[in-house]
Protein backbone atom coordinates (compact mmCIF):
# COMPACT_ATOMS: atom_id res chain seq x y z
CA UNK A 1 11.36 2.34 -12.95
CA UNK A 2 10.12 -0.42 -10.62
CA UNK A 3 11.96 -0.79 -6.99
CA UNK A 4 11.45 -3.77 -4.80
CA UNK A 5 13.16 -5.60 -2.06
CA UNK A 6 14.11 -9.44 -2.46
CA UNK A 7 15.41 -11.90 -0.27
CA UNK A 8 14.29 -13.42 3.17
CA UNK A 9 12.58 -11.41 6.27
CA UNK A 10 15.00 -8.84 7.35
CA UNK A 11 18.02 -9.71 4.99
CA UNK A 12 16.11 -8.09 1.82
CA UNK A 13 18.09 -6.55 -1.18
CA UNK A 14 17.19 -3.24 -2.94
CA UNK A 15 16.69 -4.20 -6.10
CA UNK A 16 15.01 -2.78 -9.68
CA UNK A 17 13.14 -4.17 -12.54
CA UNK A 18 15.00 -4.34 -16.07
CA UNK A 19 13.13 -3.46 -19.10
CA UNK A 20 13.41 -7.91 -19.53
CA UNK A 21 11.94 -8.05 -16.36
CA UNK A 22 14.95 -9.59 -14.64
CA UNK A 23 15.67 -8.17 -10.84
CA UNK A 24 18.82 -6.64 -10.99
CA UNK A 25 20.86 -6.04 -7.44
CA UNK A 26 20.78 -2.25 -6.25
CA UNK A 27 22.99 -2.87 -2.48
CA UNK A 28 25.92 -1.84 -4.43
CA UNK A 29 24.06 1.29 -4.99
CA UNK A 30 22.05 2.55 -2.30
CA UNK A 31 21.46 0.43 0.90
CA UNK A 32 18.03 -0.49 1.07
CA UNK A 33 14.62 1.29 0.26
CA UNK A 34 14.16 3.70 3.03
CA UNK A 35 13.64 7.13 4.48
CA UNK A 36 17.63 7.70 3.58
CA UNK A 37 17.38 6.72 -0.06
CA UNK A 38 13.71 7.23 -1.19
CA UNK A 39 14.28 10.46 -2.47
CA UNK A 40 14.61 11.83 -6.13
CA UNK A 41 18.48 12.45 -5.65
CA UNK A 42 18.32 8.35 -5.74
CA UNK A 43 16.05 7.67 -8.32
CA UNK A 44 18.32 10.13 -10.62
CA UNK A 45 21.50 8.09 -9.59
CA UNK A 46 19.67 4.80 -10.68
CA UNK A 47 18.93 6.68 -14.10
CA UNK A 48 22.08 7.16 -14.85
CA UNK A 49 23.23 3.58 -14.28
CA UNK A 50 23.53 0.75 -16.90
CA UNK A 51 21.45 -2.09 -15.43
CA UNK A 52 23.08 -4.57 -17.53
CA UNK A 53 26.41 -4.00 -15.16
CA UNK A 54 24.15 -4.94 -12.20
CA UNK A 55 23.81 -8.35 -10.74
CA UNK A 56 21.04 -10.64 -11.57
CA UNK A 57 18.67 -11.78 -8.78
CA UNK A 58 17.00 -15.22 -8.31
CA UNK A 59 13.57 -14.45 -9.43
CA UNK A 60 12.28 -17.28 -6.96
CA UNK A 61 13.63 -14.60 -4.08
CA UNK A 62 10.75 -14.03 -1.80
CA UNK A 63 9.98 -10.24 -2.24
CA UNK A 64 9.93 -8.22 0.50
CA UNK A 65 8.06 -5.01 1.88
CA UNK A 66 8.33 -2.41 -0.92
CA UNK A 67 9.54 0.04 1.64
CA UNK A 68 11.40 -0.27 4.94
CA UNK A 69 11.32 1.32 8.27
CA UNK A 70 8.57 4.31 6.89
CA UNK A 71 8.25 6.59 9.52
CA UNK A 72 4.32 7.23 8.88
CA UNK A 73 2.13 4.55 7.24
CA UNK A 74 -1.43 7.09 6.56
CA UNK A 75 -4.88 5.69 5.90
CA UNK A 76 -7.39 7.50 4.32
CA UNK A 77 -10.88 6.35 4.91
CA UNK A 78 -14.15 6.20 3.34
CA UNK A 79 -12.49 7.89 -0.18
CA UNK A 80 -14.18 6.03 -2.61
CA UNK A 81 -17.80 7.95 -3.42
CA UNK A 82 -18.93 3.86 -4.33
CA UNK A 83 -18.00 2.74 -0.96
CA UNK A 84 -19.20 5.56 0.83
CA UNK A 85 -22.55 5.33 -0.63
CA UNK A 86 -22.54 1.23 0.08
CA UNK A 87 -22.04 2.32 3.75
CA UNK A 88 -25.04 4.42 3.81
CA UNK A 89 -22.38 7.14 4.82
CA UNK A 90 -22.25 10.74 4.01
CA UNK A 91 -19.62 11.39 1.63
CA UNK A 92 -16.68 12.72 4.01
CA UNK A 93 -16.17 16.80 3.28
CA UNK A 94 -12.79 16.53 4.07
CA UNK A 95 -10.20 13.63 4.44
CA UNK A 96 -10.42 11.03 6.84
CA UNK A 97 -7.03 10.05 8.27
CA UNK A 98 -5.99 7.45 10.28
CA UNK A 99 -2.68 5.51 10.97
CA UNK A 100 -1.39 2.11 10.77
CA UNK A 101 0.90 0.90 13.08
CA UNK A 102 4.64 0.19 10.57
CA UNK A 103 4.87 -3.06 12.45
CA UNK A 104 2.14 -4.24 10.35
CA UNK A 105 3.89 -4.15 7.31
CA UNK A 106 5.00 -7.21 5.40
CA UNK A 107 5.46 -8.25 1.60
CA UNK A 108 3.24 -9.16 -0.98
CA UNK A 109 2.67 -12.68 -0.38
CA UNK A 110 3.74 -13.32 2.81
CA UNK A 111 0.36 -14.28 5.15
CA UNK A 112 -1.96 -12.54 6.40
CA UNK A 113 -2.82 -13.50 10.37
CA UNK A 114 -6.10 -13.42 12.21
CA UNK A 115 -5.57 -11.48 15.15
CA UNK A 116 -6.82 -12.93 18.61
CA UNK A 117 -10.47 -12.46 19.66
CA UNK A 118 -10.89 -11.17 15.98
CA UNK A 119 -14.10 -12.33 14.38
CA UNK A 120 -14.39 -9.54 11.65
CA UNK A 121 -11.18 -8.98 10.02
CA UNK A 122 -11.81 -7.80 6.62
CA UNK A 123 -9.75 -7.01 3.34
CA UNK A 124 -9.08 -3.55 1.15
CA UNK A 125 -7.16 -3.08 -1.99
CA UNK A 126 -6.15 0.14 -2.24
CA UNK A 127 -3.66 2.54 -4.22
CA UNK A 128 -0.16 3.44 -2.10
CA UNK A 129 2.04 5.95 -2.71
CA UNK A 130 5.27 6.87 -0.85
CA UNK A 131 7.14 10.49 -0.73
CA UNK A 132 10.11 11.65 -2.19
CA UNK A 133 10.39 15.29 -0.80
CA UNK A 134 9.76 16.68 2.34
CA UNK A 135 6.72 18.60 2.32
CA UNK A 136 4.84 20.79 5.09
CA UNK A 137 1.81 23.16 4.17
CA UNK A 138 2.29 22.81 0.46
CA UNK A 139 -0.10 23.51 -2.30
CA UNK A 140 -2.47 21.07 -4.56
CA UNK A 141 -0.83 22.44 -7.75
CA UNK A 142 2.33 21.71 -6.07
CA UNK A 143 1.75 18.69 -4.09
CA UNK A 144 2.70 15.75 -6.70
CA UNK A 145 6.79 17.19 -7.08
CA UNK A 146 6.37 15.06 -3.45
CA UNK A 147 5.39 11.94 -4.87
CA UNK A 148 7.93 9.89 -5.54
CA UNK A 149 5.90 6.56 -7.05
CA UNK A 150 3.08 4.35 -6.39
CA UNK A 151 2.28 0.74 -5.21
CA UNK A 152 -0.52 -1.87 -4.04
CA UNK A 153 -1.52 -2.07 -0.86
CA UNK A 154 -4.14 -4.17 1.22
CA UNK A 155 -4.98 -2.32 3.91
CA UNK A 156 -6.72 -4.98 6.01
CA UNK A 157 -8.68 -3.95 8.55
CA UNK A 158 -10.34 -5.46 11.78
CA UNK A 159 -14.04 -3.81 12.20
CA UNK A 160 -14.72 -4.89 15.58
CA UNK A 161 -11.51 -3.31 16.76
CA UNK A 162 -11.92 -0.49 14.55
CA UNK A 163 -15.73 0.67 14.90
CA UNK A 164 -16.91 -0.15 18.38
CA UNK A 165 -13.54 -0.65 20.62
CA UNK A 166 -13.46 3.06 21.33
CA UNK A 167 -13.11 6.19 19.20
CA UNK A 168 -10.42 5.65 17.18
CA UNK A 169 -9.71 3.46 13.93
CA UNK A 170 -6.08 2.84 14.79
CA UNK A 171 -6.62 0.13 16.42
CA UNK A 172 -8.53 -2.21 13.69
CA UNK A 173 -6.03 -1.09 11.69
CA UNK A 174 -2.50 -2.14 12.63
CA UNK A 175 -2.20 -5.59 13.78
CA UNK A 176 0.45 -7.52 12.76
CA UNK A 177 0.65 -8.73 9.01
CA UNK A 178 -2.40 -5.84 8.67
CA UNK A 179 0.07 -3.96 6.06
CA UNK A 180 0.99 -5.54 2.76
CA UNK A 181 2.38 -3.23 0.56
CA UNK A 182 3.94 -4.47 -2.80
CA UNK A 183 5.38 -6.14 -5.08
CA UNK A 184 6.86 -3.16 -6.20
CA UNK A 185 7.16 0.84 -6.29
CA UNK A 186 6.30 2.38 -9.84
CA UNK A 187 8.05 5.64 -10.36
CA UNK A 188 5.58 8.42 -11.17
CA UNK A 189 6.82 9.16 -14.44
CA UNK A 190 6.45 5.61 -15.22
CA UNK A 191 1.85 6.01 -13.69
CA UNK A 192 0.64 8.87 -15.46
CA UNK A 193 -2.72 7.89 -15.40
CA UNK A 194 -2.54 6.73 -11.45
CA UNK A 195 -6.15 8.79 -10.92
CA UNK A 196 -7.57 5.61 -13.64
CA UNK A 197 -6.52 2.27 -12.86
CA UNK A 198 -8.50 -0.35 -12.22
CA UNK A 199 -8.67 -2.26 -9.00
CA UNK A 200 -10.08 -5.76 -8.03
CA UNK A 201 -9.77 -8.31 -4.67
CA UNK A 202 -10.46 -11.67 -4.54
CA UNK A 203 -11.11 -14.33 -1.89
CA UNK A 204 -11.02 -17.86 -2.81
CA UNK A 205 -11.48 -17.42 -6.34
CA UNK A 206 -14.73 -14.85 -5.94
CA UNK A 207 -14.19 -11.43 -6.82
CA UNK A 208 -15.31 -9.38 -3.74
CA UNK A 209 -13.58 -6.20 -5.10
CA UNK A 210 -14.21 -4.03 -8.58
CA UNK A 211 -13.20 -0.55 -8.76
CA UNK A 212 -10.98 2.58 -10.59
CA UNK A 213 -9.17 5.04 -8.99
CA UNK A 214 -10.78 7.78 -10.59
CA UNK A 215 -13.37 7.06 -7.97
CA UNK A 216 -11.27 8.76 -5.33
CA UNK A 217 -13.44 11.88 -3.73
CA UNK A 218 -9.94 13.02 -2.64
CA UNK A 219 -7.39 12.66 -5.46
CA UNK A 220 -3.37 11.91 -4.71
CA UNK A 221 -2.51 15.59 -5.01
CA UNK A 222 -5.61 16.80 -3.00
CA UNK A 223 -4.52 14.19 -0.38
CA UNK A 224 -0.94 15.23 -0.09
CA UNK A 225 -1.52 18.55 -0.09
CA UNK A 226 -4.13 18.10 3.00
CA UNK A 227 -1.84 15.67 4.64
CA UNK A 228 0.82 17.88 4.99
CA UNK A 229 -0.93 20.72 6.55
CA UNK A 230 -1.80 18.64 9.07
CA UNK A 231 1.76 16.75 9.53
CA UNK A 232 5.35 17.45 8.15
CA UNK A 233 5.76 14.47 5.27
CA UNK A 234 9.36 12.95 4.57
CA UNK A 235 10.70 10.78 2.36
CA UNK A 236 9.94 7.20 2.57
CA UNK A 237 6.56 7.91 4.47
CA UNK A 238 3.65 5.86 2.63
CA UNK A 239 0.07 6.15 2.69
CA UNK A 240 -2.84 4.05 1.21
CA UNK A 241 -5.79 6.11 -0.26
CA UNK A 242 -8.98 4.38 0.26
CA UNK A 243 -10.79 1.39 -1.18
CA UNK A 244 -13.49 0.60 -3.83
CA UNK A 245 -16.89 -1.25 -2.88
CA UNK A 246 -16.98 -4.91 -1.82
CA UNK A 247 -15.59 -5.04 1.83
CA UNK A 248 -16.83 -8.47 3.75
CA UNK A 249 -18.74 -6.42 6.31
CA UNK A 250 -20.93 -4.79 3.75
CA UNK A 251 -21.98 -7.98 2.54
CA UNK A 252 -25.95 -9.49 2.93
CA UNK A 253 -24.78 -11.71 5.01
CA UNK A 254 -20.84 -9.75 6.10
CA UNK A 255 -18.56 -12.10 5.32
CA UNK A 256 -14.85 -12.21 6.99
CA UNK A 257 -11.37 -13.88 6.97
CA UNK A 258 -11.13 -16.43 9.60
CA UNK A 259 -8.05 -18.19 8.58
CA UNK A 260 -7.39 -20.76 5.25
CA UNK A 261 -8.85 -18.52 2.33
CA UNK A 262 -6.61 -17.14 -0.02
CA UNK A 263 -6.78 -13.40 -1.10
CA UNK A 264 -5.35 -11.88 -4.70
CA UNK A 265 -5.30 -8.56 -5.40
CA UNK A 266 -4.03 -5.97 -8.00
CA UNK A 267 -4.22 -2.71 -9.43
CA UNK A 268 -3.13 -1.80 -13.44
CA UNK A 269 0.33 -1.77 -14.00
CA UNK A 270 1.23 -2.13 -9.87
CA UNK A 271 0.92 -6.10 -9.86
CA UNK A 272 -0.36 -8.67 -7.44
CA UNK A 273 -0.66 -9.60 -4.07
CA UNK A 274 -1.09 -13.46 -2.97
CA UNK A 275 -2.03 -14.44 0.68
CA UNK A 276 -2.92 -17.34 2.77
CA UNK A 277 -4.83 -16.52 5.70
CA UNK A 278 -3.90 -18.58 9.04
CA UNK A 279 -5.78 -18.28 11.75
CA UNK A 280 -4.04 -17.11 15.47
CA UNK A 281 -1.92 -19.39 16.77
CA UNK A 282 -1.59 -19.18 20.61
């Protein structure tokens, strides 16, 4: 099934995809999409429902962040072997983890907003997923019964901030608007083949971006596993899994966001993103 949130900033429905691609209402159901109701428990109630009985949404709704109020938004860094290698970096032996701030978290085509003093914000489609099922210290074979679907996600990302502001990525990583996760969460049973899906950004029309997930060093159940021996995962918590080659500050000359491009992005059978850039307003 395909979850999603519709409506205007802060006032957004749950809401799920029928098999005619209309957006059925889910309030009536289960409050929003959140740490209370992201669990399997939900997604077997929704099974059992007819979605014809549900009410039809305007499809001209904005949609909203895919998930609300996570309490962990992960990074993982440097986890394509492609982008690694156009880094001149060693391929990491273990996964890089970082966080992004949840206030930087907004839909899929709301804008994007150069930070202040920023000169080298950049851009990353990447694969999402969020978790269904608490998990702490559990195994790879195990580790997908904790997924409960996947999304798109640019993880956009401030290299100044990140690289050479002190020792820490955080930082680069979390501004405001630096989230966009969306349109929609995929169940897993509806992404079997989430380890090949092919991935692509553009910026005014040029493609910047090619790549497949089976390019990950660290696959999804490799990551969760990790993850969770390092942190106690609940439901609702997302993370975004690394990007393909093709980031602005690997380009001959780098290239960056500065405000008025537009960026598009999407990943197989997870949909698009569409944002303006505006530069910072004082």
């Amino acid at each position: 099934m395909k979850l999603l949130r519709l409506g205007e900033l802060g006032k957004e429905k749950p809401a799920i995809i029928d098999q005619d691609n209309n957006y059925r209402d889910l309030s009536s159901i289960i409050e929003d999409l959140n740490p209370n109701t992201l669990n399997f428990s939900t997604i077997e109630k929704i099974k059992n429902i007819d979605l014809s009985s549900l009410k039809k949404l305007d499809s001209n709704l904005r949609i909203g962040a895919c998930v609300s109020k996570p309490s962990k938004f992960i990074g993982i860094g440097l986890n394509f072997k492609d982008h690694a290698e156009e880094q001149n970096l060693p391929i990491p032996k273990e996964p890089i983890i970082f966080s992004k701030f949840t206030s930087c978290i907004i839909g899929p085509n709301d804008p994007i907003v150069i930070p202040k003093d920023s000169n080298h914000t950049d851009w990353e489609v990447e694969l999402g997923f969020v978790i269904g099922k608490k998990a702490i210290n559990v195994s790879i074979d195990n580790a997908l019964d904790h997924v409960l679907g996947f999304f798109l996600v640019n993880d956009v990302s401030e290299r100044e901030f990140q690289k050479n502001r002190g020792l820490t990525w955080d930082k680069g990583k979390g501004f405001d608007t630096f989230g966009p996760i969306g349109p929609y969460i995929i169940t897993k049973d509806e992404l079997p083949d989430f380890q090949k899906l092919n991935m692509f950004l553009d910026v005014d029309g040029k493609r910047m971006q090619t790549g497949n997930t089976e390019k990950m060093i660290f696959d999804i159940k490799t990551l969760v596993s990790y993850m969770s021996s390092c942190m106690s995962l609940h439901p609702g918590d997302i993370c975004c899994t690394g990007t393909p080659p093709g980031v602005g500050e690997n380009m001959k000359p780098p290239k960056f966001l500065r405000g008025g491009e537009e960026v598009i992005l999407g990943i197989d059978d997870l949909g698009k993103q569409k944002h303006q850039v505006l530069p910072f307003k004082k």
